[in-house]
Protein backbone atom coordinates (compact mmCIF):
# COMPACT_ATOMS: atom_id res chain seq x y z
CA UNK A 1 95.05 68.82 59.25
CA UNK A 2 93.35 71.98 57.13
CA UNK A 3 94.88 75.09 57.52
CA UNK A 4 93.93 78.43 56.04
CA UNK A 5 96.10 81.72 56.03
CA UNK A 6 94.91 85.23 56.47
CA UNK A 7 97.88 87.96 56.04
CA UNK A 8 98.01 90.71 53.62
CA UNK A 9 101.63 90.56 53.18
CA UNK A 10 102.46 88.08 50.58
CA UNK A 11 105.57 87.41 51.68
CA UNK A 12 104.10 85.90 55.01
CA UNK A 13 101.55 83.84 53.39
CA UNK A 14 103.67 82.02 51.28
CA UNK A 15 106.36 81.61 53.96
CA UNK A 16 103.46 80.44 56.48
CA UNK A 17 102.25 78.04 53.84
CA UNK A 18 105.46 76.63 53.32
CA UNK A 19 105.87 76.21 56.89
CA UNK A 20 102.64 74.32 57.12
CA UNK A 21 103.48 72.21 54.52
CA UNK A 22 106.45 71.29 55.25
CA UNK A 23 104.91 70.29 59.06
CA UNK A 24 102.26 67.80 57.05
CA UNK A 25 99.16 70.16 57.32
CA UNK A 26 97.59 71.38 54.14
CA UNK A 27 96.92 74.95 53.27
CA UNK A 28 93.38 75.11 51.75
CA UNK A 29 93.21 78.31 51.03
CA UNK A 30 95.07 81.99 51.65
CA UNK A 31 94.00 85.24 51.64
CA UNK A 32 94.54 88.68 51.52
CA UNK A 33 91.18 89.77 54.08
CA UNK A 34 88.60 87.33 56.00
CA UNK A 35 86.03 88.22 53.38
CA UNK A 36 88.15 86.83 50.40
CA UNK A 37 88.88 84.01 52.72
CA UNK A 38 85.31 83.11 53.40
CA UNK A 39 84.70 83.42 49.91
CA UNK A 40 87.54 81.30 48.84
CA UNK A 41 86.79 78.65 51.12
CA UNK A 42 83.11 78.45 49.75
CA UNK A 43 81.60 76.03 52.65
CA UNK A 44 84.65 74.14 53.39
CA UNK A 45 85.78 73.91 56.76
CA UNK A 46 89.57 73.77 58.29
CA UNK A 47 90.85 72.92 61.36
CA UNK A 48 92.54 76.06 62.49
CA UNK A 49 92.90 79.69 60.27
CA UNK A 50 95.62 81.33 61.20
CA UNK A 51 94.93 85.02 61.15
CA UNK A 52 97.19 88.74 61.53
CA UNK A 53 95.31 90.72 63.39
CA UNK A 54 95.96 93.90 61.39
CA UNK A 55 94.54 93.73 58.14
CA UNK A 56 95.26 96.58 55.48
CA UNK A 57 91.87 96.28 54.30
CA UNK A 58 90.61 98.60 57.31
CA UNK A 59 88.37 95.86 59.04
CA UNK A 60 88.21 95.79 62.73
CA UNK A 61 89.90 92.35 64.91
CA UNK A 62 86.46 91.32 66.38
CA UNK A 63 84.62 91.08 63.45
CA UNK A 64 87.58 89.36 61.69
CA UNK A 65 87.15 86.80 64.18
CA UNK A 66 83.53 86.51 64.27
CA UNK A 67 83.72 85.85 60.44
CA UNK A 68 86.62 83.41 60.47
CA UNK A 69 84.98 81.59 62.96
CA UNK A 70 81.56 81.65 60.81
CA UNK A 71 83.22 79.01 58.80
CA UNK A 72 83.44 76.64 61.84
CA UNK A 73 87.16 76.27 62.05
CA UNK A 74 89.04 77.71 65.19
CA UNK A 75 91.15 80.61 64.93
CA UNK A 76 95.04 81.46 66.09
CA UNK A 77 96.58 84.77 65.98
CA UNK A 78 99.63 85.32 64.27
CA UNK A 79 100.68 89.26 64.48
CA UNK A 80 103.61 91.28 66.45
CA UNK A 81 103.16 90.78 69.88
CA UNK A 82 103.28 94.02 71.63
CA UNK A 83 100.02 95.20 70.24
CA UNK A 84 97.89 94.35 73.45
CA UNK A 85 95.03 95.98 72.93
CA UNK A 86 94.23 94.06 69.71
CA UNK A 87 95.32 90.80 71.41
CA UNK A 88 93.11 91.52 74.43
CA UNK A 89 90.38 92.14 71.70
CA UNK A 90 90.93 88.98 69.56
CA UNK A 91 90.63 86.73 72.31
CA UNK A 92 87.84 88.01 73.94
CA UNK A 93 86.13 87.69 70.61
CA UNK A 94 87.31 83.86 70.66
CA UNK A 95 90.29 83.45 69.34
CA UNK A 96 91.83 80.38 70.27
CA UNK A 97 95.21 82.12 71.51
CA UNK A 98 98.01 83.82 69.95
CA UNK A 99 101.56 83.51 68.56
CA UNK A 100 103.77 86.50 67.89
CA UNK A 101 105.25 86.62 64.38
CA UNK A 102 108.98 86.38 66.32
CA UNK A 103 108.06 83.09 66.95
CA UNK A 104 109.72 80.31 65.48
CA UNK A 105 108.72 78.50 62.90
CA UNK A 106 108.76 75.42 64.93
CA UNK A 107 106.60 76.82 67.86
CA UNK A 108 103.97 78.46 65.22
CA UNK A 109 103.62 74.66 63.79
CA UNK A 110 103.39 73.50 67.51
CA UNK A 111 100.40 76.51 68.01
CA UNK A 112 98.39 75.07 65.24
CA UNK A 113 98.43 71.96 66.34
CA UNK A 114 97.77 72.79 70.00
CA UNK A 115 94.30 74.92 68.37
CA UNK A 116 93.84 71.91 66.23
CA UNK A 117 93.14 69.41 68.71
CA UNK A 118 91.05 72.23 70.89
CA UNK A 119 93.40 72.68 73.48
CA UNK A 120 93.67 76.14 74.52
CA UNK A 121 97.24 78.09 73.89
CA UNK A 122 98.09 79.94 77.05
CA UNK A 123 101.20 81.61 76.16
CA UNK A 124 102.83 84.51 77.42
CA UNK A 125 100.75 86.80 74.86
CA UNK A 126 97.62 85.68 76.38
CA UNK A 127 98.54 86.54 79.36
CA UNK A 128 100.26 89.68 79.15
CA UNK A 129 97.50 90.85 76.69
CA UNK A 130 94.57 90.29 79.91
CA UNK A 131 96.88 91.17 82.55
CA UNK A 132 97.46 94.52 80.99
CA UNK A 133 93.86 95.55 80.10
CA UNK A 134 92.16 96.31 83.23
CA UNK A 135 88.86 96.75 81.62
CA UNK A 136 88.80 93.07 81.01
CA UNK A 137 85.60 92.03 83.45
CA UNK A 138 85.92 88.68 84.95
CA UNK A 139 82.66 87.34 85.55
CA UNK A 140 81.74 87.56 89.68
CA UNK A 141 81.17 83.93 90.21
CA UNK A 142 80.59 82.66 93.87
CA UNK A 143 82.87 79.93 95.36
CA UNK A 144 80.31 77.02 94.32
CA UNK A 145 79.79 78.54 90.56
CA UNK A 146 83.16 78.73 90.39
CA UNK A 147 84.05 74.78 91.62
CA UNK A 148 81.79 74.01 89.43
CA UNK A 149 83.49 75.62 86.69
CA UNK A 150 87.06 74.34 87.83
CA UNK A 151 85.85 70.59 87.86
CA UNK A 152 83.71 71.00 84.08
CA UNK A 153 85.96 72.99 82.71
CA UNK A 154 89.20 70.25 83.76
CA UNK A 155 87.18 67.43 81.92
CA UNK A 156 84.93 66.01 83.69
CA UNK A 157 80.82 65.18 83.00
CA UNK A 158 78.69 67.51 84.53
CA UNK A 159 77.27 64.15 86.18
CA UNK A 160 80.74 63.76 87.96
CA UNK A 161 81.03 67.35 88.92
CA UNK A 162 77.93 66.63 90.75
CA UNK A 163 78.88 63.47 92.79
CA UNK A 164 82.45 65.02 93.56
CA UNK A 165 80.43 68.48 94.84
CA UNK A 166 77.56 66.31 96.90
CA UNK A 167 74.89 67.91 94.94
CA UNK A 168 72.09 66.75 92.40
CA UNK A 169 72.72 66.65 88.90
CA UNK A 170 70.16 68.81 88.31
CA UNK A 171 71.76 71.75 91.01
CA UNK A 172 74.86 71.07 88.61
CA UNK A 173 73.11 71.63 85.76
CA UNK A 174 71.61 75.06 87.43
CA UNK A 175 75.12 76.26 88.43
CA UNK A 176 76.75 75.59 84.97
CA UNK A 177 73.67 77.69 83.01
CA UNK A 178 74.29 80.52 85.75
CA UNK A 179 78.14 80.85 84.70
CA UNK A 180 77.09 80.80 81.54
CA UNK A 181 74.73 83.86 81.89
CA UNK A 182 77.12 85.62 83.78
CA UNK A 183 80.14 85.34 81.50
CA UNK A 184 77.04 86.66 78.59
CA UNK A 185 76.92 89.69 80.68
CA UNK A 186 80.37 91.08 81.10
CA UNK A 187 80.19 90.40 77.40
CA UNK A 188 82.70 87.18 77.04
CA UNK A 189 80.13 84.53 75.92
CA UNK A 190 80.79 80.66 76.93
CA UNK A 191 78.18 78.74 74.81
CA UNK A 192 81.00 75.64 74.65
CA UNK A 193 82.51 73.61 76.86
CA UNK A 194 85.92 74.72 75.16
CA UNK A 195 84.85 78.33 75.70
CA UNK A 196 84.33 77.74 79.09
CA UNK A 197 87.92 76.00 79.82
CA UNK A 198 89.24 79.61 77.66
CA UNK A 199 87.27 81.73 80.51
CA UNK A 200 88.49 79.56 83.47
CA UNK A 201 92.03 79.63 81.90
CA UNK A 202 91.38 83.37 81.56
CA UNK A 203 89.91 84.22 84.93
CA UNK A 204 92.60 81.98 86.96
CA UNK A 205 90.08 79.35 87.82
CA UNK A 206 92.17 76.94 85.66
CA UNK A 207 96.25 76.90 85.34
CA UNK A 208 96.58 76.52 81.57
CA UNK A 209 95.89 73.85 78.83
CA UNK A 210 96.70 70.55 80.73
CA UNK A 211 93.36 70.00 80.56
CA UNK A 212 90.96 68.82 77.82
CA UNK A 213 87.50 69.44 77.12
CA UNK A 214 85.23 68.65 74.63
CA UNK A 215 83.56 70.94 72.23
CA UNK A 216 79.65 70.15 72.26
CA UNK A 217 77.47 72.55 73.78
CA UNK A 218 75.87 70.86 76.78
């Protein structure tokens, strides 16, 4: 497993590296800011970064996300925990969950594994960080979009959605591109079929991460 590091405390990077190491991954790269990161990395891709969300460089959470996620590895959240607002903001920018720094080291290895294989990390962070921001919009999906979504979202082919619903693949296929749109318009995107387990997961449709999904856009 590739891992990269984004803290600007040194102390944390080298202790997160160790950490990482010692767990069997291996730390490509670390870095100071996202920029130096991307610039570090120069093409490569890992499997997860793992990223503070306050940066001393000034930048702002989204975009750190955006850009660590530019490199096409998946990103986790490692920062203090009670700063909602910047949680709240990180994962509705895509982030793939998050781990407070009081964590230990064992459950921050277990985190980037969980992110590694795609699963979503619903932890208490995630959900303290949506259930306190009541500006986050959940997309107004009707009681068929949102079966739909339930059913896709668990696992399952968009084929078998549609035999287990008694509808035509092709209704399916009409339902699924209206969640889509209507997740785009409250402004939390769901281009994946990982993204769309994170806004079930997120919305309540889904329990948590005992489900897999696969990562292709369909």
């Amino acid at each position: 497993m590739l891992v990269a590091i984004v803290d600007d405390h040194e102390s944390v990077r080298l202790g997160l590296k160790a950490a990482c190491e010692n767990s069997g991954y291996t730390v490509v790269f670390t870095a100071a800011t996202v920029r130096d990161l991307v610039q570090g990395l120069a093409g490569q891709v890992c499997d997860v970064i793992v990223l503070d969300l306050s940066l001393g460089d000034g930048s702002l959470v989204t975009d750190n996300v955006k850009l660590a996620q530019s490199t096409g590895s998946a990103v986790l959240v490692h920062s203090i925990a009670d700063r909602v607002a910047s949680v709240r903001e990180a994962l509705a920018a895509g982030a793939a969950g998050v781990i407070p720094k009081s964590s230990p080291t064992t459950t921050v290895m277990a985190a980037v594994a969980s992110v590694a294989r795609g699963d979503v990390l619903n932890n208490l962070e995630w959900a303290t960080a949506i259930d306190a921001d009541r500006d986050f919009a959940k997309a107004q999906l009707g009681r068929r979009e949102r079966d739909v979504l339930h059913l896709y979202a668990s696992g399952l082919p968009l084929k078998m959605v549609a035999m287990q619903l008694g509808i035509a693949h092709s209704t399916a296929r009409e339902y699924l591109d209206r969640i889509r749109v209507k997740y785009v318009e409250v402004g939390r995107p769901a281009p994946t079929k990982v993204d769309l387990l994170r806004r079930a997961v997120e919305d309540g449709i889904l329990p948590g991460l005992d489900s897999e999904a696969g990562d292709g856009r369909v």
